[in-house]
Protein backbone atom coordinates (compact mmCIF):
# COMPACT_ATOMS: atom_id res chain seq x y z
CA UNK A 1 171.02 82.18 100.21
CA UNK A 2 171.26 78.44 101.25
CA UNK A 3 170.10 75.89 98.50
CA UNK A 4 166.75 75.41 101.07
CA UNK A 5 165.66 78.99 100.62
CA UNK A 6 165.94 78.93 96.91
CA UNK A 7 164.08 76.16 96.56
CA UNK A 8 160.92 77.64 99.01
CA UNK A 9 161.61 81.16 96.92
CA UNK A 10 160.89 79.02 93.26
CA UNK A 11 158.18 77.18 94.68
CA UNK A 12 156.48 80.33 95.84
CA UNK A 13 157.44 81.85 92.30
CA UNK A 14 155.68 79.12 90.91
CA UNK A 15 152.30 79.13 92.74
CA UNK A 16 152.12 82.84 92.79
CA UNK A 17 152.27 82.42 88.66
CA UNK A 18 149.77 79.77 88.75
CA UNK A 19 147.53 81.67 90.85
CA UNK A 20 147.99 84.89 88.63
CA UNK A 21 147.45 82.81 85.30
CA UNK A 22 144.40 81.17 87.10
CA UNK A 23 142.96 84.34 88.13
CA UNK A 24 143.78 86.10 84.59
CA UNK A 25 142.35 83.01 82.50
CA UNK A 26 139.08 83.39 85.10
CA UNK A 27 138.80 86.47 84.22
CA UNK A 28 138.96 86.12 80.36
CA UNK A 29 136.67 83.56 80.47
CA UNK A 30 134.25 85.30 82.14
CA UNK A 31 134.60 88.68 79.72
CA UNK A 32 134.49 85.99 76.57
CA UNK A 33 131.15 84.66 78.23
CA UNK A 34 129.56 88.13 79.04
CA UNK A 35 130.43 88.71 75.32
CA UNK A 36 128.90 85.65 74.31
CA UNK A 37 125.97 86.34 76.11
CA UNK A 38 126.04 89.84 74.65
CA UNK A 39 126.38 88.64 70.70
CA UNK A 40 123.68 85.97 71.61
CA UNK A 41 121.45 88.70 72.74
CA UNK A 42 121.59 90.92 70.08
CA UNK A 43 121.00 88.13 67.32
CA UNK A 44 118.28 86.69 69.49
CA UNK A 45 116.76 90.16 69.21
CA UNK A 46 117.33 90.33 65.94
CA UNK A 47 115.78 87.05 64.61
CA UNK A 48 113.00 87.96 66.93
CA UNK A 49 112.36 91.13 65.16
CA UNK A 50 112.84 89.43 61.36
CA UNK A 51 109.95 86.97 62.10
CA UNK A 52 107.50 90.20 63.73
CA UNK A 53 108.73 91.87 60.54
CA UNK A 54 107.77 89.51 58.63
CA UNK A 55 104.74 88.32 60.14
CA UNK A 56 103.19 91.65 59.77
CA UNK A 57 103.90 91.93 56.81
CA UNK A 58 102.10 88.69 55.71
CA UNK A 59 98.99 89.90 57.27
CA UNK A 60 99.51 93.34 56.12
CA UNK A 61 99.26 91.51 52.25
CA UNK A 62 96.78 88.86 53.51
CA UNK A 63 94.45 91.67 53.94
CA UNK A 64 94.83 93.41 50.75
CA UNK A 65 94.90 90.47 48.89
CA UNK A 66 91.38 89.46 50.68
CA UNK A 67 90.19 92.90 49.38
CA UNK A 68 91.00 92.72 45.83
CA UNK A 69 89.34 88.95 46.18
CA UNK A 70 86.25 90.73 47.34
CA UNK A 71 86.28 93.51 44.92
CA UNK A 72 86.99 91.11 41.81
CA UNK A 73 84.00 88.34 43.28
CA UNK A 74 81.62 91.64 43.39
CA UNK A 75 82.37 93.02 39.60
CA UNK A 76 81.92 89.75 38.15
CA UNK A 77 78.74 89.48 39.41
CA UNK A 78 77.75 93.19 39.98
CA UNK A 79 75.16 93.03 36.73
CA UNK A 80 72.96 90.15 39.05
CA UNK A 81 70.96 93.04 41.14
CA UNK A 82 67.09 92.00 42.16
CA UNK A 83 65.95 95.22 39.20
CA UNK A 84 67.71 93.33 36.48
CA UNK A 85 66.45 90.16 37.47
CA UNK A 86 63.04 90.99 37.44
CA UNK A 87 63.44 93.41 33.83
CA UNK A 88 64.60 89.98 32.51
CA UNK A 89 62.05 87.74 33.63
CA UNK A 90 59.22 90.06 32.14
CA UNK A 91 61.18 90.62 28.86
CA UNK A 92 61.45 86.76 28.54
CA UNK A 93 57.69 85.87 30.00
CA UNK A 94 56.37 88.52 27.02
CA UNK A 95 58.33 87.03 24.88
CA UNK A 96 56.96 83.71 25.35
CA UNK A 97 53.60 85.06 25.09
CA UNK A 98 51.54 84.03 22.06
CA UNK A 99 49.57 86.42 20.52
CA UNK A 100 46.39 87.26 22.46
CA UNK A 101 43.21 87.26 20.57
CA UNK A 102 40.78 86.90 23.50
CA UNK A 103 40.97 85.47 27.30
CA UNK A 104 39.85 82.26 26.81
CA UNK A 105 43.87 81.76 24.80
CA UNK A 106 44.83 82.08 28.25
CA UNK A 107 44.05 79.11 29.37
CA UNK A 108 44.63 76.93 26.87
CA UNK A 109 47.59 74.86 26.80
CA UNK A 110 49.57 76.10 23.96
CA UNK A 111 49.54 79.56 25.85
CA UNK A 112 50.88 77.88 29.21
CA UNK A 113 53.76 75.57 27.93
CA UNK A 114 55.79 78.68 26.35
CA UNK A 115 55.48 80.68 29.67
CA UNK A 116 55.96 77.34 32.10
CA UNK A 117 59.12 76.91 29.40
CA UNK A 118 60.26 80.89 30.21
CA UNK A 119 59.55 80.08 34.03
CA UNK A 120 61.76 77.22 34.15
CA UNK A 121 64.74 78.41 32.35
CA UNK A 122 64.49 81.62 34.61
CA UNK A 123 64.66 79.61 37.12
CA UNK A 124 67.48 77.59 36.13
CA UNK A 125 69.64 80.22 35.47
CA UNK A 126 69.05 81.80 38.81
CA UNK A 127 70.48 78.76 40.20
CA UNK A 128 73.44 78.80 37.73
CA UNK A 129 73.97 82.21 39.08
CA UNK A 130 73.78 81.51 42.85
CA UNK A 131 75.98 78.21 42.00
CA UNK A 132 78.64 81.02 40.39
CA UNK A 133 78.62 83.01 43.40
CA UNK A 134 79.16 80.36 46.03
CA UNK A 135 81.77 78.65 43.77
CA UNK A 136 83.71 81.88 43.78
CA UNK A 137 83.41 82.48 47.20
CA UNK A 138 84.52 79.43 48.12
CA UNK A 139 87.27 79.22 45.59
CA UNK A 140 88.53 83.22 45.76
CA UNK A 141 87.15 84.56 48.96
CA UNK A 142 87.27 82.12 51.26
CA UNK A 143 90.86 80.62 51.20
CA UNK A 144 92.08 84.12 51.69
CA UNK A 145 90.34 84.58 54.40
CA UNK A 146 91.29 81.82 56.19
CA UNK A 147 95.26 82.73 55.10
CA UNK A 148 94.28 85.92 56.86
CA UNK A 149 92.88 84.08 60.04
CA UNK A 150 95.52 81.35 60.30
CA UNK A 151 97.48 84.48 60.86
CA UNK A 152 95.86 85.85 63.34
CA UNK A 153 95.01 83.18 65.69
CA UNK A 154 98.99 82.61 65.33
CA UNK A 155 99.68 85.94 66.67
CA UNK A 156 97.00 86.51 68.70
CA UNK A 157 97.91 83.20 70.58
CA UNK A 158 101.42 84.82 71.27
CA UNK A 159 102.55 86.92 74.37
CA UNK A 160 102.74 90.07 72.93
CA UNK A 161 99.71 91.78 74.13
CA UNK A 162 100.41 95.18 72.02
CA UNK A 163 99.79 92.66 68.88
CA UNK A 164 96.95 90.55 69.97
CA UNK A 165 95.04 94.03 71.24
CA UNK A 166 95.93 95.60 67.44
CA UNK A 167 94.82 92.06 65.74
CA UNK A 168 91.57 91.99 67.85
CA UNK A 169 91.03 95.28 66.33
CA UNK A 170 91.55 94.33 62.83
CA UNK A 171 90.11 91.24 62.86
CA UNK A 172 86.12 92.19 63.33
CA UNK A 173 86.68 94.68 60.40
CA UNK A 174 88.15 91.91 58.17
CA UNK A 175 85.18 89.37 58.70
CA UNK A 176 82.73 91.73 57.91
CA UNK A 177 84.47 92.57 54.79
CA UNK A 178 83.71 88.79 54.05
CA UNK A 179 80.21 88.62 55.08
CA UNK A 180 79.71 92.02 52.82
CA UNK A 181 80.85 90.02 49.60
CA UNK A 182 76.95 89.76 48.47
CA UNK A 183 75.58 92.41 50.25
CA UNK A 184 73.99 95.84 48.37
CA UNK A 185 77.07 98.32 46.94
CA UNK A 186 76.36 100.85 49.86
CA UNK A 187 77.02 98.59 52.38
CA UNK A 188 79.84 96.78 50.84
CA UNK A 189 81.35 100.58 50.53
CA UNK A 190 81.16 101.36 53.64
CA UNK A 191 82.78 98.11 54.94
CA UNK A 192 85.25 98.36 52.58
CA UNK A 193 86.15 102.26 53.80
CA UNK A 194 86.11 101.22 57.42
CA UNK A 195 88.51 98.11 56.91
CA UNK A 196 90.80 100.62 54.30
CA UNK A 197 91.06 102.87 57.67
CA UNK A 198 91.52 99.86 60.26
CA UNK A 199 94.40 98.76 58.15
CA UNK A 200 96.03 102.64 58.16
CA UNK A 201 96.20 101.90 61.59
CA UNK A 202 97.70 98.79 62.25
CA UNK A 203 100.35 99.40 59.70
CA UNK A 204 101.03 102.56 61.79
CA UNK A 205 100.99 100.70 64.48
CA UNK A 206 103.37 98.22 62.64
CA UNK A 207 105.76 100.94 61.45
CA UNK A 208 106.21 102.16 65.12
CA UNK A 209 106.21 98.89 66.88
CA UNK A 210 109.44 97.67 63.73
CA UNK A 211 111.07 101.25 64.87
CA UNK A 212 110.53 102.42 61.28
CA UNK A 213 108.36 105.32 62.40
């Protein structure tokens, strides 16, 4: 083989190498990248389903703790019923009463003061009462539920329609717990029951939706 030939044969040697090493290196790139892409994936998906997990969860315990903030706001105050009310303003109006010898005591001024006296501190504490309730529903009740809501507008603002359709469910049963705060026991019962069921479901719903079901 002349020297000419030997030196075509190396330089074909040569470029077929480079051409093999390019190819090769090509293709481990490209299997490093799809793996990439694969790892990236899979901890996307798995970040994405830490924050669901853990936003449910928050409004899973936003709810209950709204519920015990009801319940504790109604038993504090449960002895203020309209029956009571009235048992005490008679028992504190005939207490006032002076002694009646005829009707004319009636009207005479030493009669009225006591009873204008009993009037007015009825009266006062009435308003001490409905200050009480509006200062613990807008120091207990109300910051809870607006935890609760400032959860829900953030996932009901998201794309997920499963979640914004089972929020939109829970929602209306979780405001009318609120609005039930003052209302008679029966009521706030059965608004309590009907939320107590609502939230059975979403945390099914929860539960299947987190693959835990």
């Amino acid at each position: 083989m002349t020297q000419t030939a030997q030196t075509w044969a190396l330089v074909g040697a040569t470029l077929g190498a480079v051409v093999i090493t390019f190819i090769g290196t090509g293709y481990l790139q490209r299997r490093q990248g799809a793996r990439d892409d694969r790892i990236r994936q899979e901890q996307s998906a798995r970040d994405a389903r830490t924050r669901l997990e853990h936003a449910l969860s928050e409004v899973l315990a936003a709810v209950q703790d709204l519920m015990v903030g009801v319940r504790v706001v109604r038993q504090a105050h449960a002895r203020r019923t309209l029956p009571r009310y009235y048992i005490r303003a008679a028992a504190a109006l005939m207490r006032a009463l002076p002694e009646l010898k005829n009707r004319r005591v009636l009207t005479e001024l030493d009669t009225i003061k006591p009873l204008l006296g009993a009037a007015l501190d009825l009266d006062h504490d009435q308003m001490e009462a409905n200050r009480m309730i509006a200062l613990d529903l807008a120091t207990v009740v109300m910051p809870k539920a607006n935890r609760y809501l400032a959860l829900a507008a953030r996932l009901t603002l998201g794309d997920d329609k499963e979640i914004t359709a089972a929020m939109r469910q829970l929602t209306p049963k979780v405001t009318e717990l609120v609005e039930a705060t003052g209302a008679q026991r029966r009521k706030a019962e059965r608004v309590s029951t009907e939320l107590e069921e609502a939230l059975v479901e979403f945390r099914a719903f929860a539960d299947k939706r987190l693959g835990n079901s």
